[in-house]
PDB file of N, CA and C in Angstrom:
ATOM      1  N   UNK A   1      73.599 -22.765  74.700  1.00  0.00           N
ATOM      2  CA  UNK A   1      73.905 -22.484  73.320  1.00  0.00           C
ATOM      3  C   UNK A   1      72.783 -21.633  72.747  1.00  0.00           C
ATOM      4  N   UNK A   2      73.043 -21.007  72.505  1.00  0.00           N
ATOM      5  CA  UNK A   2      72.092 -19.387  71.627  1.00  0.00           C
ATOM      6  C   UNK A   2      72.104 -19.649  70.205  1.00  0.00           C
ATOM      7  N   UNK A   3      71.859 -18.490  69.885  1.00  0.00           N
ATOM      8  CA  UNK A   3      71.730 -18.324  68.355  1.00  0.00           C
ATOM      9  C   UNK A   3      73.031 -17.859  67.700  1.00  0.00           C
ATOM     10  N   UNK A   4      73.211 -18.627  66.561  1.00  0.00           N
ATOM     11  CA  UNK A   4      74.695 -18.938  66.209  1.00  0.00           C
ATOM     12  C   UNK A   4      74.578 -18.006  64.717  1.00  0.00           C
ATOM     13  N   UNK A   5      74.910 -16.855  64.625  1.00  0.00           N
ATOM     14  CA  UNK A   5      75.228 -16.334  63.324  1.00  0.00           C
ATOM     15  C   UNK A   5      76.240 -15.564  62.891  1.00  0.00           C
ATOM     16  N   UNK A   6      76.738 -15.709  61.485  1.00  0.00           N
ATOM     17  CA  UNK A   6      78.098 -15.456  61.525  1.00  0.00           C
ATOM     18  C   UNK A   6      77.857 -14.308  60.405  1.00  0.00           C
ATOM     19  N   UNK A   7      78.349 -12.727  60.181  1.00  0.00           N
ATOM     20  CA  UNK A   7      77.405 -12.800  58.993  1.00  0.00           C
ATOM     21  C   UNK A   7      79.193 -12.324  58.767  1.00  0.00           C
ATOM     22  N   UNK A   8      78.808 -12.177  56.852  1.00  0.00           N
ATOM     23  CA  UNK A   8      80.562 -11.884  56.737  1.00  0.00           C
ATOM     24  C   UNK A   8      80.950 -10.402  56.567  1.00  0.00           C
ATOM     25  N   UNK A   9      82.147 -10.681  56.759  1.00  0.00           N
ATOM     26  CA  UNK A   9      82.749  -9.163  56.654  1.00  0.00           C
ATOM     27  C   UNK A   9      83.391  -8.497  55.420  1.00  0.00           C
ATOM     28  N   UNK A  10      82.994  -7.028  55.293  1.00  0.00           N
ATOM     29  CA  UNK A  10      84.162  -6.406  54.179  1.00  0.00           C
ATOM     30  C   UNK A  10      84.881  -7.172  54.039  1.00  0.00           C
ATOM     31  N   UNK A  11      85.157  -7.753  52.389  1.00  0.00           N
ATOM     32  CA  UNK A  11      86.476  -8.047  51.724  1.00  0.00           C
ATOM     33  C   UNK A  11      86.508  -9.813  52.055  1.00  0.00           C
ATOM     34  N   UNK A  12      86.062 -10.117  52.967  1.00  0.00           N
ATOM     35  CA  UNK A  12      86.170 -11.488  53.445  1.00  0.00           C
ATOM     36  C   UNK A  12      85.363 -12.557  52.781  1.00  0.00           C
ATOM     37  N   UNK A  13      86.466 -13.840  52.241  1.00  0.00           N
ATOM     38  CA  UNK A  13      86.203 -14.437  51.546  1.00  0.00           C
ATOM     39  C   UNK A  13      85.413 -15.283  51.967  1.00  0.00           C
ATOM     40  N   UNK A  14      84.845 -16.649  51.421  1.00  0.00           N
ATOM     41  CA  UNK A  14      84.080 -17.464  51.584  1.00  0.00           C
ATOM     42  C   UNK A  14      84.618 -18.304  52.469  1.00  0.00           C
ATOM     43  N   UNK A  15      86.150 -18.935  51.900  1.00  0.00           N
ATOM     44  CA  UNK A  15      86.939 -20.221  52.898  1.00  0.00           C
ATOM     45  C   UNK A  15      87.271 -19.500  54.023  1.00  0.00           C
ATOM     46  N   UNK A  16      87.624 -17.899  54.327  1.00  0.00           N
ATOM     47  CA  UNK A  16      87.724 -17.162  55.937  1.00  0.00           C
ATOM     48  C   UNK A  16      86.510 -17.333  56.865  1.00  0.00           C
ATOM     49  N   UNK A  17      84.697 -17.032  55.952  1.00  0.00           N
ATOM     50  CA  UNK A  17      83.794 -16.887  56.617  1.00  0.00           C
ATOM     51  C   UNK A  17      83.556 -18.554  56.988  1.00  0.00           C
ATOM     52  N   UNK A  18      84.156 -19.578  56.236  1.00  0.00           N
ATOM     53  CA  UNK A  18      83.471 -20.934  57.160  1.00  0.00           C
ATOM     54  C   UNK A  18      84.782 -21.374  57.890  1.00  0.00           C
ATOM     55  N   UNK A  19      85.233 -20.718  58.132  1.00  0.00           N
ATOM     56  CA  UNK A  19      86.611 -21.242  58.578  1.00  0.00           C
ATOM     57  C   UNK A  19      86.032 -20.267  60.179  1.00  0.00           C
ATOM     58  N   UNK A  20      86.133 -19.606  59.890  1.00  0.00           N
ATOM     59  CA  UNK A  20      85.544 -19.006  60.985  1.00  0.00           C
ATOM     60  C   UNK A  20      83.971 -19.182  61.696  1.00  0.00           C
ATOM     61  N   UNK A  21      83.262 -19.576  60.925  1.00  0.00           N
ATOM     62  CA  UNK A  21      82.013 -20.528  61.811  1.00  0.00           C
ATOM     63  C   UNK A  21      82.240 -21.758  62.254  1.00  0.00           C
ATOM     64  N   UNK A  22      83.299 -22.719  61.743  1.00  0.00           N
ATOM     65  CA  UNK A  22      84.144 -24.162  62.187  1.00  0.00           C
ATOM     66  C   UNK A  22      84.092 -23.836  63.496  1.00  0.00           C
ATOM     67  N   UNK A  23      84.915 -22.588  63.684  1.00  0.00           N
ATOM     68  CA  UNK A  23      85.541 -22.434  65.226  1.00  0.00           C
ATOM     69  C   UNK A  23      84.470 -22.121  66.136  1.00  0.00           C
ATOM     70  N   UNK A  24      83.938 -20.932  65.927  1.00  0.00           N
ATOM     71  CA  UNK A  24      82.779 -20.732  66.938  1.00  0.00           C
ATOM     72  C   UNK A  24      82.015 -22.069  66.694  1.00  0.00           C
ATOM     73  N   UNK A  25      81.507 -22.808  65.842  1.00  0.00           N
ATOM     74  CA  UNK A  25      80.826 -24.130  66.313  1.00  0.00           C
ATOM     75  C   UNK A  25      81.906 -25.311  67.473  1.00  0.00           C
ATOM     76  N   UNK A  26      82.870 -25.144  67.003  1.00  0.00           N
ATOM     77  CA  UNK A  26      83.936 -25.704  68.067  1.00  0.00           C
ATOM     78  C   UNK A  26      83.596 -24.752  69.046  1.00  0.00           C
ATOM     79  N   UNK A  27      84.071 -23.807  69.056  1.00  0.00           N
ATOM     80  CA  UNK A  27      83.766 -22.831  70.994  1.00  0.00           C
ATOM     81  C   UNK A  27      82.804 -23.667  71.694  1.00  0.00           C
ATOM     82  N   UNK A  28      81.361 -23.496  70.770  1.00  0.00           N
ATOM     83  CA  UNK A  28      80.119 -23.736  71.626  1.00  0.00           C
ATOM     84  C   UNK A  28      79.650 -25.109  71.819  1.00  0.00           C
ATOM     85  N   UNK A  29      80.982 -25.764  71.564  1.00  0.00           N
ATOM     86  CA  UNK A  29      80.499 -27.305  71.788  1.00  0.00           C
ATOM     87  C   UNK A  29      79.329 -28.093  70.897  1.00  0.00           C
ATOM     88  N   UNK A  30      78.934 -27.161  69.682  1.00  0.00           N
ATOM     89  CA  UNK A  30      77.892 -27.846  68.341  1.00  0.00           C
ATOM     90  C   UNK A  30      78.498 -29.594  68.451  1.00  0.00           C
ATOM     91  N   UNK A  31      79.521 -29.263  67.420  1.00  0.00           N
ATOM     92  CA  UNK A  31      80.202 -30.609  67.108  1.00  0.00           C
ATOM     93  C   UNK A  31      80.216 -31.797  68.195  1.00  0.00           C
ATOM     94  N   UNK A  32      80.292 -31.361  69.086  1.00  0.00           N
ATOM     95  CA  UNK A  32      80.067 -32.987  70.628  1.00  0.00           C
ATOM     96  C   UNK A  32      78.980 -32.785  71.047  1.00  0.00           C
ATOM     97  N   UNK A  33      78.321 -32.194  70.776  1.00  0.00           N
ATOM     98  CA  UNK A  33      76.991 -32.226  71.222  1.00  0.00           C
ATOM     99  C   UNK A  33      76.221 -33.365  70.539  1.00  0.00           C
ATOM    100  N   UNK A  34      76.361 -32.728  69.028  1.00  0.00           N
ATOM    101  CA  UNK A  34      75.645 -33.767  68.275  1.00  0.00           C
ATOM    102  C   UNK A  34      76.548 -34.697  67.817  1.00  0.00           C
ATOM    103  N   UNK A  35      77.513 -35.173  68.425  1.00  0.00           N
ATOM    104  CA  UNK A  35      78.383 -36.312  68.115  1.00  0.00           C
ATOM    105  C   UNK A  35      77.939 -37.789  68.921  1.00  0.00           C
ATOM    106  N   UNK A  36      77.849 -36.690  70.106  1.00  0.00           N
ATOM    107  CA  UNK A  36      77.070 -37.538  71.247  1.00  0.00           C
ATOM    108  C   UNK A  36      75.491 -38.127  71.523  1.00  0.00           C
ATOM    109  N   UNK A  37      75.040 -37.115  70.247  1.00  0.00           N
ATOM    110  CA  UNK A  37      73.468 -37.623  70.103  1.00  0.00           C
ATOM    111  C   UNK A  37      73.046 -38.248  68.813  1.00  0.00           C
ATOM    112  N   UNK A  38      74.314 -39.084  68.426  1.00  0.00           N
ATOM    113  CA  UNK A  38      74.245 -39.453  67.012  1.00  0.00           C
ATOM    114  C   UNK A  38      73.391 -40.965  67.231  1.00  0.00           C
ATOM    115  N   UNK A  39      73.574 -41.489  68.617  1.00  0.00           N
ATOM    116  CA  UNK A  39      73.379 -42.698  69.080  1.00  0.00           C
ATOM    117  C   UNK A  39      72.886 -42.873  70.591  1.00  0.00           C
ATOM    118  N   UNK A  40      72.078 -43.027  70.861  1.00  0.00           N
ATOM    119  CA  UNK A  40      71.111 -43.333  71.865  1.00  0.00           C
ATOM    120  C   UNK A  40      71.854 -43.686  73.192  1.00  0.00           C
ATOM    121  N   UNK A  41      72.099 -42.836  74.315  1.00  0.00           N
ATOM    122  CA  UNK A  41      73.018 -43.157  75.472  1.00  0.00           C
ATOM    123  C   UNK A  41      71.912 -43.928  76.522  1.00  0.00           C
ATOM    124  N   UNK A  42      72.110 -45.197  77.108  1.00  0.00           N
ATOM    125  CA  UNK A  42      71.284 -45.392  78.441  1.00  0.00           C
ATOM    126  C   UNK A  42      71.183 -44.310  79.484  1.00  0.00           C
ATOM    127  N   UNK A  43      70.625 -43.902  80.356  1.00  0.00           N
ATOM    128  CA  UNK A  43      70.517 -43.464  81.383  1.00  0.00           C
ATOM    129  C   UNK A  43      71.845 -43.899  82.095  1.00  0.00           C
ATOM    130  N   UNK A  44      72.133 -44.811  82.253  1.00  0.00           N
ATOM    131  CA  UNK A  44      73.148 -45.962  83.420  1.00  0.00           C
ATOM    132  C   UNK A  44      74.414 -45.499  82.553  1.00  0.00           C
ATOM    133  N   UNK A  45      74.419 -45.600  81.441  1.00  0.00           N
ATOM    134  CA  UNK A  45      75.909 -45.263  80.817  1.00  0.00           C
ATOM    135  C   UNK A  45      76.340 -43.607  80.978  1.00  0.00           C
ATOM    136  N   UNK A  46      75.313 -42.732  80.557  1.00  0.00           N
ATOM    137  CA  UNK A  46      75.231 -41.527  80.979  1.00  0.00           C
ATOM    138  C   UNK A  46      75.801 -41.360  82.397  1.00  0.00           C
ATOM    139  N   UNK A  47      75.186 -41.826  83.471  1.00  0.00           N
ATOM    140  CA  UNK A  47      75.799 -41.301  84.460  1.00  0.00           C
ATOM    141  C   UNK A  47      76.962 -42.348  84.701  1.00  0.00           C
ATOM    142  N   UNK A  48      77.575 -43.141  84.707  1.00  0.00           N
ATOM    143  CA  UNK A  48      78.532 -43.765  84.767  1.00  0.00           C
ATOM    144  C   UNK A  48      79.964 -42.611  83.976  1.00  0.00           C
ATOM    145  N   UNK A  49      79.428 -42.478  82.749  1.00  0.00           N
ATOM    146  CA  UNK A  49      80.375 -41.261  81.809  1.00  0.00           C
ATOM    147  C   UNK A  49      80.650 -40.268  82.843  1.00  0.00           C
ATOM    148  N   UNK A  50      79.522 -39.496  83.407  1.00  0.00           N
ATOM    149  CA  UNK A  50      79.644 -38.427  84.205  1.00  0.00           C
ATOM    150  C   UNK A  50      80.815 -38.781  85.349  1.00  0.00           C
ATOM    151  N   UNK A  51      80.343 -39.912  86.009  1.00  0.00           N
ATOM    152  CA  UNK A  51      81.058 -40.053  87.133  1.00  0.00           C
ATOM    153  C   UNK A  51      82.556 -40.132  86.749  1.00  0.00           C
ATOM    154  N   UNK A  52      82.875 -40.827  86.021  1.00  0.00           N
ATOM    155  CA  UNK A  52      84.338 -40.854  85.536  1.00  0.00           C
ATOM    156  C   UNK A  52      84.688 -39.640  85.305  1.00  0.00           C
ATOM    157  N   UNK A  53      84.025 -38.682  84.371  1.00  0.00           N
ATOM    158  CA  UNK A  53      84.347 -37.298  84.230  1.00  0.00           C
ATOM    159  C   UNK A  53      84.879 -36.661  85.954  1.00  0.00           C
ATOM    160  N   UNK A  54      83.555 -36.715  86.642  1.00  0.00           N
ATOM    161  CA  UNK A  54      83.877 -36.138  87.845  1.00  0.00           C
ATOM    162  C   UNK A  54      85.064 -36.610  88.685  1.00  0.00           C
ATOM    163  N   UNK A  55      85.453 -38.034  88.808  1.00  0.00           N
ATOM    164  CA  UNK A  55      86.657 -38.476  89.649  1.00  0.00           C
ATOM    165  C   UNK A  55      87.974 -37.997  88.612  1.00  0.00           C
ATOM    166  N   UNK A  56      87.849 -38.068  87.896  1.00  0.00           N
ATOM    167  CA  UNK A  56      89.048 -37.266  86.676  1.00  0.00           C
ATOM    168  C   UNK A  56      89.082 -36.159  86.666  1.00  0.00           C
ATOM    169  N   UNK A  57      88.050 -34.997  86.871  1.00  0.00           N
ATOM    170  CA  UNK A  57      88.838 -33.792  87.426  1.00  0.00           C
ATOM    171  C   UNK A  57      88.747 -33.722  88.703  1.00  0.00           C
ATOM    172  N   UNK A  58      88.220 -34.427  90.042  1.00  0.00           N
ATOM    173  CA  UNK A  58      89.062 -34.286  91.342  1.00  0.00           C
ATOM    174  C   UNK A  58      90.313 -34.289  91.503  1.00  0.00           C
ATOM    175  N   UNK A  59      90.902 -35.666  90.521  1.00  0.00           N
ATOM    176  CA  UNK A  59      92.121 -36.244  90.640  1.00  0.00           C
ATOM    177  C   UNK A  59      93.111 -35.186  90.277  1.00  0.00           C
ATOM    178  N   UNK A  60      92.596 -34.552  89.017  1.00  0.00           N
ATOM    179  CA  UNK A  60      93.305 -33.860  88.502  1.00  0.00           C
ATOM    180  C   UNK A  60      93.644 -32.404  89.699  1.00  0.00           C
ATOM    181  N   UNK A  61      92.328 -31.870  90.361  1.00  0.00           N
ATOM    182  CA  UNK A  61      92.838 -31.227  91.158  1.00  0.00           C
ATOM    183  C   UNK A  61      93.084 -31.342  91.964  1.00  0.00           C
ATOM    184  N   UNK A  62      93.380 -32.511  92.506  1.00  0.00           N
ATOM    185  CA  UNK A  62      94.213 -32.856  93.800  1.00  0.00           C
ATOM    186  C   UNK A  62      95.746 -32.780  93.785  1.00  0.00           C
ATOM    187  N   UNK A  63      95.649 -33.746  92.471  1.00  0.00           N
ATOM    188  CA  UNK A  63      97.258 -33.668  91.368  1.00  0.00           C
ATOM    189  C   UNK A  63      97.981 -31.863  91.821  1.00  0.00           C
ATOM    190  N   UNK A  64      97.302 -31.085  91.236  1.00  0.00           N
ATOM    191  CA  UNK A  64      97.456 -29.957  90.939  1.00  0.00           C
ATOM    192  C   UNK A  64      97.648 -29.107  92.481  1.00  0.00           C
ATOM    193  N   UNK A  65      96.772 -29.447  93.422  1.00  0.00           N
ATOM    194  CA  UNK A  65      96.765 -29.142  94.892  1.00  0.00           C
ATOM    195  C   UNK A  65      97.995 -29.502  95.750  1.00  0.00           C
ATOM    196  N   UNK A  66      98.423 -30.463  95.283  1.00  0.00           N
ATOM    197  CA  UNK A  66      99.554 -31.293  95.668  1.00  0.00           C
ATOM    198  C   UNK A  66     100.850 -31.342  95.350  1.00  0.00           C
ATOM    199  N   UNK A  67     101.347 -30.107  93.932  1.00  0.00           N
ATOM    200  CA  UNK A  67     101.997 -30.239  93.128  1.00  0.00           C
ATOM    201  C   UNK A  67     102.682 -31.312  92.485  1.00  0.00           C
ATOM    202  N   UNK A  68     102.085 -32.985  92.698  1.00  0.00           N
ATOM    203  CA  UNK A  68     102.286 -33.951  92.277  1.00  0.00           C
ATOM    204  C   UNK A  68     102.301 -34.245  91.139  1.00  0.00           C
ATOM    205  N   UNK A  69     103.462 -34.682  90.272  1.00  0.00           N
ATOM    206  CA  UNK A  69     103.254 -34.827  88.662  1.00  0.00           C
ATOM    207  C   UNK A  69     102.818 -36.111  88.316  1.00  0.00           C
ATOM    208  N   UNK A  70     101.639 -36.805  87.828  1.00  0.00           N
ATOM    209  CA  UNK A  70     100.834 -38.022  87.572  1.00  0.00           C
ATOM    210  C   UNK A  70     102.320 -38.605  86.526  1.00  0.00           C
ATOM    211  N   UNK A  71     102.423 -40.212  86.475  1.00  0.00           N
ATOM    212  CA  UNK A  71     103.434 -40.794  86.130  1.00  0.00           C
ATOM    213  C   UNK A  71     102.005 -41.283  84.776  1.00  0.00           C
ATOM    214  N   UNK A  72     102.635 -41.374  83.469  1.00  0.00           N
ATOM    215  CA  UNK A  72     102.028 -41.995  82.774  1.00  0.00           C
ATOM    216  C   UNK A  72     102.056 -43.624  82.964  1.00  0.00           C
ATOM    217  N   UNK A  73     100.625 -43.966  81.976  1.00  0.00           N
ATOM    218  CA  UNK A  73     100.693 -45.301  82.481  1.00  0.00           C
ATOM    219  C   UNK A  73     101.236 -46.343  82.214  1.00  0.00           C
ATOM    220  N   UNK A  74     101.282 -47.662  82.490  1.00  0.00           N
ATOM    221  CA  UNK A  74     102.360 -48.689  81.898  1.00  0.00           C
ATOM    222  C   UNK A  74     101.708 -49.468  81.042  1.00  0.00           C
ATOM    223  N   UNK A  75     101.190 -49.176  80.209  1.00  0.00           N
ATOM    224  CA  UNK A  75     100.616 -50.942  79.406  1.00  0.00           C
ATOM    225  C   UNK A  75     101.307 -51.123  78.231  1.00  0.00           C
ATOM    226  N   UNK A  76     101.013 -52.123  77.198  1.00  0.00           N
ATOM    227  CA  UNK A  76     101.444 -52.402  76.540  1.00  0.00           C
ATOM    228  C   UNK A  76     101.638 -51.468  75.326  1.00  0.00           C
ATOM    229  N   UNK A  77     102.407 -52.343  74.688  1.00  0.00           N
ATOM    230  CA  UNK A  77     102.936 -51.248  73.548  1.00  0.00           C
ATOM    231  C   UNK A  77     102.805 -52.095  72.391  1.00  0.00           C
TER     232      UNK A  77
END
């Protein structure tokens, strides 16, 4: 993440110019970044998160390798 500046354009209003820094802060991942550093992660939970991340997109590209369509899941309602 770099340096984030938005400056405004001819004619362009105020609610266009933050409407349009919303997003590029969405692009660059601002918003989960510091969503995620709002509260102190263990080490052990950190990589536990990761790992799930990582077996969830294998799966997914295996899914995808396989042309297999994943069945949603069954629990309660």
């Amino acid at each position: 993440m770099g340096d984030l500046r938005i400056t405004a354009r001819k004619g362009e209003s105020i609610d266009q110019l933050i409407r349009r820094f919303r997003k590029r802060c969405e692009r660059e991942g601002l918003v989960r970044e510091y969503k995620r550093h709002q509260y102190y992660e263990k080490p052990s939970e950190k990589q536990r998160r990761e790992e799930r991340k990582s077996k969830s997109r294998q799966r997914k590209l295996e899914l995808e390798r396989t042309g297999k369509i994943p069945m949603p899941p069954m629990g309660r309602r």
